[in-house]
PDB file of N, CA and C in Angstrom:
ATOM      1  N   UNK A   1       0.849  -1.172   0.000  1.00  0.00           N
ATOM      2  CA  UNK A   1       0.000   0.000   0.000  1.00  0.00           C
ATOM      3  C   UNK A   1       0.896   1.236   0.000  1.00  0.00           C
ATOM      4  N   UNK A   2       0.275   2.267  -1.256  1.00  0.00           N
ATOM      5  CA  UNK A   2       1.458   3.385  -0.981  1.00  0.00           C
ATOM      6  C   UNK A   2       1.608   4.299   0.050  1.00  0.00           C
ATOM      7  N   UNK A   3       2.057   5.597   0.465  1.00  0.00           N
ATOM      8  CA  UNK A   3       1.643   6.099   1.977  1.00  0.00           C
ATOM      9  C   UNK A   3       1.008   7.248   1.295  1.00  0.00           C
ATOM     10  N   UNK A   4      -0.079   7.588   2.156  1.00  0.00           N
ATOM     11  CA  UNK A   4      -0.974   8.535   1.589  1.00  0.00           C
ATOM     12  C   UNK A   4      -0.632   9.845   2.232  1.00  0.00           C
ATOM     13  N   UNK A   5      -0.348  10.983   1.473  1.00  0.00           N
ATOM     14  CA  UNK A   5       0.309  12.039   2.065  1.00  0.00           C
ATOM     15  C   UNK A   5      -1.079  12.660   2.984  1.00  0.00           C
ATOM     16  N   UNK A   6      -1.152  13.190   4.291  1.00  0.00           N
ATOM     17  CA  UNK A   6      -1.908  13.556   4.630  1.00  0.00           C
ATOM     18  C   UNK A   6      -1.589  14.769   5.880  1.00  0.00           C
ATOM     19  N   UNK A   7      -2.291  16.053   6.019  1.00  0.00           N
ATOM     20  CA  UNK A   7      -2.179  16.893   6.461  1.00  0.00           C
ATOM     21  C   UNK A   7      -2.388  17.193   8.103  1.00  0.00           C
ATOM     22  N   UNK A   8      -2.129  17.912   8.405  1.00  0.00           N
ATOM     23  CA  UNK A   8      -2.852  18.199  10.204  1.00  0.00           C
ATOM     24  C   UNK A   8      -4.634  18.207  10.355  1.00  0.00           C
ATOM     25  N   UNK A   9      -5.022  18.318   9.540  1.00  0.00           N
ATOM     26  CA  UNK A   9      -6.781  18.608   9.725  1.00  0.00           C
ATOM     27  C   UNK A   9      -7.336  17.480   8.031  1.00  0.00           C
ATOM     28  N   UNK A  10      -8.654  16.880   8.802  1.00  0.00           N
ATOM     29  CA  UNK A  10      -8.947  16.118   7.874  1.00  0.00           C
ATOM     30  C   UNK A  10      -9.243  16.132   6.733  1.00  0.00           C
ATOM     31  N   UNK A  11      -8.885  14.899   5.870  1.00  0.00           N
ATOM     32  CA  UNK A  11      -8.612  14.888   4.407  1.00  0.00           C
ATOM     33  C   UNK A  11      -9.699  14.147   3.814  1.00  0.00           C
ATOM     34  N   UNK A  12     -10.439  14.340   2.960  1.00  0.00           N
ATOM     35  CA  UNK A  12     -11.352  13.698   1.489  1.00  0.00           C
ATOM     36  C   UNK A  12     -10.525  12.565   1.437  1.00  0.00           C
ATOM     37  N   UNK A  13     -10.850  11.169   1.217  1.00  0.00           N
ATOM     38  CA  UNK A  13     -10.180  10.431   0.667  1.00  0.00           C
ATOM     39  C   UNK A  13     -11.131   8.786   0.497  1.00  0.00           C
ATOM     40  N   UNK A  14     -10.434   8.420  -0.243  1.00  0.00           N
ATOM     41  CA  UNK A  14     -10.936   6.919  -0.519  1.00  0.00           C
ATOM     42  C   UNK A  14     -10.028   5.988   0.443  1.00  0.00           C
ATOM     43  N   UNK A  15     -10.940   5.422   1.588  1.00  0.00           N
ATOM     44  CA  UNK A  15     -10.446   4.443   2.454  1.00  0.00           C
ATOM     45  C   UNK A  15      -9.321   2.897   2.117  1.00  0.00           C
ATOM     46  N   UNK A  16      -8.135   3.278   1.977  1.00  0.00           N
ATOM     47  CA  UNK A  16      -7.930   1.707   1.455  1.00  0.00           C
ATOM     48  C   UNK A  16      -8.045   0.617   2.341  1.00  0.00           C
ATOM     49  N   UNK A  17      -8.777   0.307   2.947  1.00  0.00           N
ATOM     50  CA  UNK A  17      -9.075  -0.611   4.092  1.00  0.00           C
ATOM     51  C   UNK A  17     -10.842  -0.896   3.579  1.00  0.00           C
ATOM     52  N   UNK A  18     -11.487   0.202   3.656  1.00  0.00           N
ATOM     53  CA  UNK A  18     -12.875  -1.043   3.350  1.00  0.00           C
ATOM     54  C   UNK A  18     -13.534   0.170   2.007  1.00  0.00           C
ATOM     55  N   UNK A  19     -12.846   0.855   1.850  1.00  0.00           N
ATOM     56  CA  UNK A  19     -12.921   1.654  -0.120  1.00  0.00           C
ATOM     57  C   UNK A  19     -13.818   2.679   0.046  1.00  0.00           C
ATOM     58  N   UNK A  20     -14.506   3.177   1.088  1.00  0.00           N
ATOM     59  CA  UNK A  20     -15.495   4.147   1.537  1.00  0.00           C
ATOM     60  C   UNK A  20     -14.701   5.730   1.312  1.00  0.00           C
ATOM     61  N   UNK A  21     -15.619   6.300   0.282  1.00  0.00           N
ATOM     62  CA  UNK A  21     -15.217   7.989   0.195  1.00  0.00           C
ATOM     63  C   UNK A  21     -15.817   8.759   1.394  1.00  0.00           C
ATOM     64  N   UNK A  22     -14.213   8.793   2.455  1.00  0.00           N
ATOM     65  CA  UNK A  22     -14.550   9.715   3.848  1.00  0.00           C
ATOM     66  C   UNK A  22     -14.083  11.125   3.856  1.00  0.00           C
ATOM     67  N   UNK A  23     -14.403  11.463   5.014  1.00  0.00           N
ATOM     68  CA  UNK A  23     -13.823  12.520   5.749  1.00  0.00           C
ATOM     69  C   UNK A  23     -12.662  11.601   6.977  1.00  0.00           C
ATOM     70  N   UNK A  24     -11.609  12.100   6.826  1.00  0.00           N
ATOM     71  CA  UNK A  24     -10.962  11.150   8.145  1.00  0.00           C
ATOM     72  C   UNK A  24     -11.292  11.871   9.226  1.00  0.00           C
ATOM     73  N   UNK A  25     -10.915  10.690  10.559  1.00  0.00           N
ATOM     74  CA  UNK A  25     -11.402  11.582  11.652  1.00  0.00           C
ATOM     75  C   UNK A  25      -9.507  11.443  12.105  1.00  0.00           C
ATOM     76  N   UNK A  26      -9.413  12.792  12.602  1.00  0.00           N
ATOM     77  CA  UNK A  26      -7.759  13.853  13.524  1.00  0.00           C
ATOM     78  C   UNK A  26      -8.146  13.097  15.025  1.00  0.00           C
ATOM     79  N   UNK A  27      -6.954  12.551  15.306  1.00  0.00           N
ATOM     80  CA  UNK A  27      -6.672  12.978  16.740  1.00  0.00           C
ATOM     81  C   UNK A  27      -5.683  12.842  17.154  1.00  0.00           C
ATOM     82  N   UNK A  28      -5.336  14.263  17.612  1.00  0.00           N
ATOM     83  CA  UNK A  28      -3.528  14.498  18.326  1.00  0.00           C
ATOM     84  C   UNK A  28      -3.250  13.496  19.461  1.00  0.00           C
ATOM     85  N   UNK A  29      -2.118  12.735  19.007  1.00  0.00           N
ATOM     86  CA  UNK A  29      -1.393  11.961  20.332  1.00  0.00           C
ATOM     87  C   UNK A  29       0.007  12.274  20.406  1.00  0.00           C
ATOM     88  N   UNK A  30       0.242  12.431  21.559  1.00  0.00           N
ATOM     89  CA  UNK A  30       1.909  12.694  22.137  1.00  0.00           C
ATOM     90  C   UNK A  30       2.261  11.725  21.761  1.00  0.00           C
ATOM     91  N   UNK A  31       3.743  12.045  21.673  1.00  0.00           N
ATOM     92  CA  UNK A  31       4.995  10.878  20.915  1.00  0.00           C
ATOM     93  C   UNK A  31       6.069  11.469  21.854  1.00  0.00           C
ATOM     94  N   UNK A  32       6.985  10.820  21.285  1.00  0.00           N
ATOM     95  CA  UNK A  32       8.343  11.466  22.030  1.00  0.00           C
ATOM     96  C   UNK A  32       8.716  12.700  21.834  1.00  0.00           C
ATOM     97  N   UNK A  33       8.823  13.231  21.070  1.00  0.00           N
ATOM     98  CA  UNK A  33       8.719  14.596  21.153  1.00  0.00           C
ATOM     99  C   UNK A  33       7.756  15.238  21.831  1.00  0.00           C
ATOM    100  N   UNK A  34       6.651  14.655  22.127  1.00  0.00           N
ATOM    101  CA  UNK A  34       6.043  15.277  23.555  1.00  0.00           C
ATOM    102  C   UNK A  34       6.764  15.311  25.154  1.00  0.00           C
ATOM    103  N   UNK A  35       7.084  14.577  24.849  1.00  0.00           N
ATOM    104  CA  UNK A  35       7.729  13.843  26.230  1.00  0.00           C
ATOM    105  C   UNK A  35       9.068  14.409  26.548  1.00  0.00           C
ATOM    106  N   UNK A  36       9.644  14.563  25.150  1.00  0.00           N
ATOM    107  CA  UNK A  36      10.857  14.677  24.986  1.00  0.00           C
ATOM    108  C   UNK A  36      11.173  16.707  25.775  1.00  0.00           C
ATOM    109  N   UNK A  37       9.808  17.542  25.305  1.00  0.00           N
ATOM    110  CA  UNK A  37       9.565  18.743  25.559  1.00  0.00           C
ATOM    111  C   UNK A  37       9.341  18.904  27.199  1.00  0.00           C
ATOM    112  N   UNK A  38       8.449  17.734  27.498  1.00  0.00           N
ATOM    113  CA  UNK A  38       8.000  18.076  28.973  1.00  0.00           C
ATOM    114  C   UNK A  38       9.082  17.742  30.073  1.00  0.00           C
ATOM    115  N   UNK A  39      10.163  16.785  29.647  1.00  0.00           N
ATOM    116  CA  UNK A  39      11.061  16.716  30.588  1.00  0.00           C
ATOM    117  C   UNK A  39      12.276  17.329  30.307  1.00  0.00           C
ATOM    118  N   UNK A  40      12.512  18.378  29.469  1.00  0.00           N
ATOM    119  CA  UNK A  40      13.092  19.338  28.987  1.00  0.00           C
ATOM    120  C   UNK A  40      12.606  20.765  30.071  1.00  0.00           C
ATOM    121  N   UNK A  41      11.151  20.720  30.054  1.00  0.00           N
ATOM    122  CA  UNK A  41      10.865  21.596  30.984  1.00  0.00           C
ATOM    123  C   UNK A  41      10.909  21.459  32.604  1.00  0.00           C
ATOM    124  N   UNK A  42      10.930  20.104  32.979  1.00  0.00           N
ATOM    125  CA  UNK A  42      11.209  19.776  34.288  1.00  0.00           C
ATOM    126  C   UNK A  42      12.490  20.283  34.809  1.00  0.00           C
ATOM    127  N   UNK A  43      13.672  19.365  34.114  1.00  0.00           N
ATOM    128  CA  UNK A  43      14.752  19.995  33.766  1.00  0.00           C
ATOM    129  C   UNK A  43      15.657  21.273  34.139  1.00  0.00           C
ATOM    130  N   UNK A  44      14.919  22.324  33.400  1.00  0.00           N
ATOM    131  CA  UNK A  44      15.117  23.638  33.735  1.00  0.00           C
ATOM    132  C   UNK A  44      14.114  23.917  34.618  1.00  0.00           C
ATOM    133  N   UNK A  45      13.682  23.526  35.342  1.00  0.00           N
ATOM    134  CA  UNK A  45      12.872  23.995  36.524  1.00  0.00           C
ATOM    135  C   UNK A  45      11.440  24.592  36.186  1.00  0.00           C
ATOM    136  N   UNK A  46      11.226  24.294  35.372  1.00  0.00           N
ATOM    137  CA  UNK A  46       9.670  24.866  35.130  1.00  0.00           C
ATOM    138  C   UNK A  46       8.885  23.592  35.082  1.00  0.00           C
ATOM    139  N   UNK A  47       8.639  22.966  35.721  1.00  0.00           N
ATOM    140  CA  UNK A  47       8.061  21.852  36.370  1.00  0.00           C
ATOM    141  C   UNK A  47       6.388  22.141  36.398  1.00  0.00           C
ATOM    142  N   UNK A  48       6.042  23.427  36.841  1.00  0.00           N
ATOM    143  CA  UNK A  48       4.517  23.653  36.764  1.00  0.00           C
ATOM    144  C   UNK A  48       3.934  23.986  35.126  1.00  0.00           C
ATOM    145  N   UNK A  49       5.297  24.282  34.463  1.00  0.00           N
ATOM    146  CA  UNK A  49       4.760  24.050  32.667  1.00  0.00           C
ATOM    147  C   UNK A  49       4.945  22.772  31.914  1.00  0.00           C
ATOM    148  N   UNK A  50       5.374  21.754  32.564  1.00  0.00           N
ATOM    149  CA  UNK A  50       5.520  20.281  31.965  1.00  0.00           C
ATOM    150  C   UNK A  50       4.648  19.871  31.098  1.00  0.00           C
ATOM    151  N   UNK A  51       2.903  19.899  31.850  1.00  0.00           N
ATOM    152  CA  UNK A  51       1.811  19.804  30.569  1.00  0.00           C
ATOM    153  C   UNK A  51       1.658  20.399  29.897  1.00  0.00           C
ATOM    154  N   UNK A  52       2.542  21.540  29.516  1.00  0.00           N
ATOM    155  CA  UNK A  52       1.576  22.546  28.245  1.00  0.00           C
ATOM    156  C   UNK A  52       2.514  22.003  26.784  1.00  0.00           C
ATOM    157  N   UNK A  53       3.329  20.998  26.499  1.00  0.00           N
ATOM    158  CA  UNK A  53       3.356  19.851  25.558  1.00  0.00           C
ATOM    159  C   UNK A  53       2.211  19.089  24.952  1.00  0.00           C
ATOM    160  N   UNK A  54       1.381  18.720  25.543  1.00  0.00           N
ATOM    161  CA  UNK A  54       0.621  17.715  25.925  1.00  0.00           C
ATOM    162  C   UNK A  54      -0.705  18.451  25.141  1.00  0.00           C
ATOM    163  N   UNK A  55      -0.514  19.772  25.620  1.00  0.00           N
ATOM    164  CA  UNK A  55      -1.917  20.574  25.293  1.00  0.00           C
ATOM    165  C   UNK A  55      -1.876  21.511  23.822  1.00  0.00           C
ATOM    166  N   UNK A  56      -0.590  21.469  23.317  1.00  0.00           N
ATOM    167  CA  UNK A  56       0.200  21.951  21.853  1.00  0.00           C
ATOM    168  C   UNK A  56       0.003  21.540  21.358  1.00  0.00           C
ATOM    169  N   UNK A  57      -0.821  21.675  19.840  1.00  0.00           N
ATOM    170  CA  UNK A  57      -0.644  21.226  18.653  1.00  0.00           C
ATOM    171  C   UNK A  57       0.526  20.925  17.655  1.00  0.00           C
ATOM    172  N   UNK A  58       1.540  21.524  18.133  1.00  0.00           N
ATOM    173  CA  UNK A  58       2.714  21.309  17.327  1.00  0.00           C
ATOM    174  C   UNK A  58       3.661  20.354  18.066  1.00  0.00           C
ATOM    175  N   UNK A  59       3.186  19.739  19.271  1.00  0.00           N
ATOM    176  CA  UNK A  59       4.278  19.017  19.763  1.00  0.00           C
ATOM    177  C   UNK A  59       3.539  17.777  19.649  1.00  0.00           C
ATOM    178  N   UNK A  60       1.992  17.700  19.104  1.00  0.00           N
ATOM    179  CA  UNK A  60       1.262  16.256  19.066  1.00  0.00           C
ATOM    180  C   UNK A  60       1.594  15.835  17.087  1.00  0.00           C
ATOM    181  N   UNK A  61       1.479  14.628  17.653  1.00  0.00           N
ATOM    182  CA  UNK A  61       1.131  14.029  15.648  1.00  0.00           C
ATOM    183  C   UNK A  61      -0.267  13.637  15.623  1.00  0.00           C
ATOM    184  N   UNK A  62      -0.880  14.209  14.687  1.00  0.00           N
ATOM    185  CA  UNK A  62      -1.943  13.995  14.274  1.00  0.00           C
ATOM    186  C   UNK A  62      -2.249  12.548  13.356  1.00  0.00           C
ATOM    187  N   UNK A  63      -3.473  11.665  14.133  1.00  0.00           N
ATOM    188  CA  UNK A  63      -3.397  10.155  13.361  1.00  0.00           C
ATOM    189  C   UNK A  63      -4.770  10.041  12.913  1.00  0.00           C
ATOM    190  N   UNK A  64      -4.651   9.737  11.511  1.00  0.00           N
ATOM    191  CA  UNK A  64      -5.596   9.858  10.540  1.00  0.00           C
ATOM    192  C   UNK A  64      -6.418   8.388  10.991  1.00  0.00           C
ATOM    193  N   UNK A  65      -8.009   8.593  10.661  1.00  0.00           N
ATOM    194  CA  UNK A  65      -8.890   7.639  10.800  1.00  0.00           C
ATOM    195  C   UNK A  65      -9.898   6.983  10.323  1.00  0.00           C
ATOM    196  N   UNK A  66      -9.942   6.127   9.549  1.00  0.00           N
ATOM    197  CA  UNK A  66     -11.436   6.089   8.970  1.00  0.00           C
ATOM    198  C   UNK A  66     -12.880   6.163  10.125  1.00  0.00           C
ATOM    199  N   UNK A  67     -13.512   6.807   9.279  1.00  0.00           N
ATOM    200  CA  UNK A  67     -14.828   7.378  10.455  1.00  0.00           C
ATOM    201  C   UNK A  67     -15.877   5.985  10.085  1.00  0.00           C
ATOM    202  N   UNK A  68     -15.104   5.535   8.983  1.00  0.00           N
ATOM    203  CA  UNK A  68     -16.422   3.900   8.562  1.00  0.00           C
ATOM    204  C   UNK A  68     -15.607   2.775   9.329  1.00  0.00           C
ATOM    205  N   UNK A  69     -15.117   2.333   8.835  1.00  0.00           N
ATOM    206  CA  UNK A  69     -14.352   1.375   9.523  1.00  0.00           C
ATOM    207  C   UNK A  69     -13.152   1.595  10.809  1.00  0.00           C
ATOM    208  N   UNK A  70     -13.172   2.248  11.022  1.00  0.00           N
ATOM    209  CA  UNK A  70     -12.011   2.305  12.399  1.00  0.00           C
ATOM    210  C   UNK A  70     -10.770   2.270  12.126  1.00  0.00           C
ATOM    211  N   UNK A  71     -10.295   2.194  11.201  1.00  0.00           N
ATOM    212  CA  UNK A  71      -9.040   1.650  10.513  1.00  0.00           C
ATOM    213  C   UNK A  71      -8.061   2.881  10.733  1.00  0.00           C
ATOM    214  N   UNK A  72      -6.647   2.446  10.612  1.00  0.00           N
ATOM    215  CA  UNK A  72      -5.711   3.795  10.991  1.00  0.00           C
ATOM    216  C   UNK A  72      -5.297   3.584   9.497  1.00  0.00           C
ATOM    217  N   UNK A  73      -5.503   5.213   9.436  1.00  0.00           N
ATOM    218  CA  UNK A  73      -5.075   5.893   7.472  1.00  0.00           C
ATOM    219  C   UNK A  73      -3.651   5.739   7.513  1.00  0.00           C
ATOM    220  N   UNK A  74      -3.596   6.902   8.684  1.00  0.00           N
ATOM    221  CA  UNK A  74      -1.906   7.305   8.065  1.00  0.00           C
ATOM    222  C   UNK A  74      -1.858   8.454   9.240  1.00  0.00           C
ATOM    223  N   UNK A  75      -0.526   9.359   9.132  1.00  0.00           N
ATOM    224  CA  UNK A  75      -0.218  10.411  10.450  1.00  0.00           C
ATOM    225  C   UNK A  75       0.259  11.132  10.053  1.00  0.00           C
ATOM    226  N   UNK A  76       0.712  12.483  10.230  1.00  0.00           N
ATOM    227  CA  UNK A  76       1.075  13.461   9.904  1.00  0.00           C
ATOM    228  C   UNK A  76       1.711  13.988  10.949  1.00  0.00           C
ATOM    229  N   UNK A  77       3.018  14.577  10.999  1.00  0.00           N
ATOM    230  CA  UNK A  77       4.154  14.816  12.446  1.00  0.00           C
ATOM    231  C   UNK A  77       4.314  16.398  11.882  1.00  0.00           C
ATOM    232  N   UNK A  78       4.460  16.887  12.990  1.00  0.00           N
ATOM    233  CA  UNK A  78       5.261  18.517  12.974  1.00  0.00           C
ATOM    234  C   UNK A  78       6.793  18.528  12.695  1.00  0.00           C
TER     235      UNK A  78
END
């Protein structure tokens, strides 16, 4: 299967898992680079800003979804 280029906010597309023309469904999950930010902030002592990683759009990857079948599309990283 080829990789389907896909953006931060959801994409038109033909499902290759069960062939349905969707809307995908977005949802930001921390990765290491989340993690990687919040104990960066511990670190230097800002310990009471640790979650605001967590709550960033640019420090989450966004993982593409079919809204018919459940199926994972594809992801898109900052």
């Amino acid at each position: 299967m080829s990789q389907i280029p896909l953006g931060p906010v959801s994409q038109r597309i033909s499902c290759p898992h069960c062939r349905a023309e969707v809307s995908t469904r977005v949802e930001g999950e921390s990765n290491t680079k989340t993690h990687l930010f919040a104990l960066l902030l511990c670190l230097l002592g800002c310990w009471p800003c640790a979650p605001c990683p967590y709550c960033m759009d640019s420090c989450l990857v966004k993982k593409h979804y079919c809204p018919s079948c459940n199926n994972f599309i594809g992801q898109h990283e900052n």
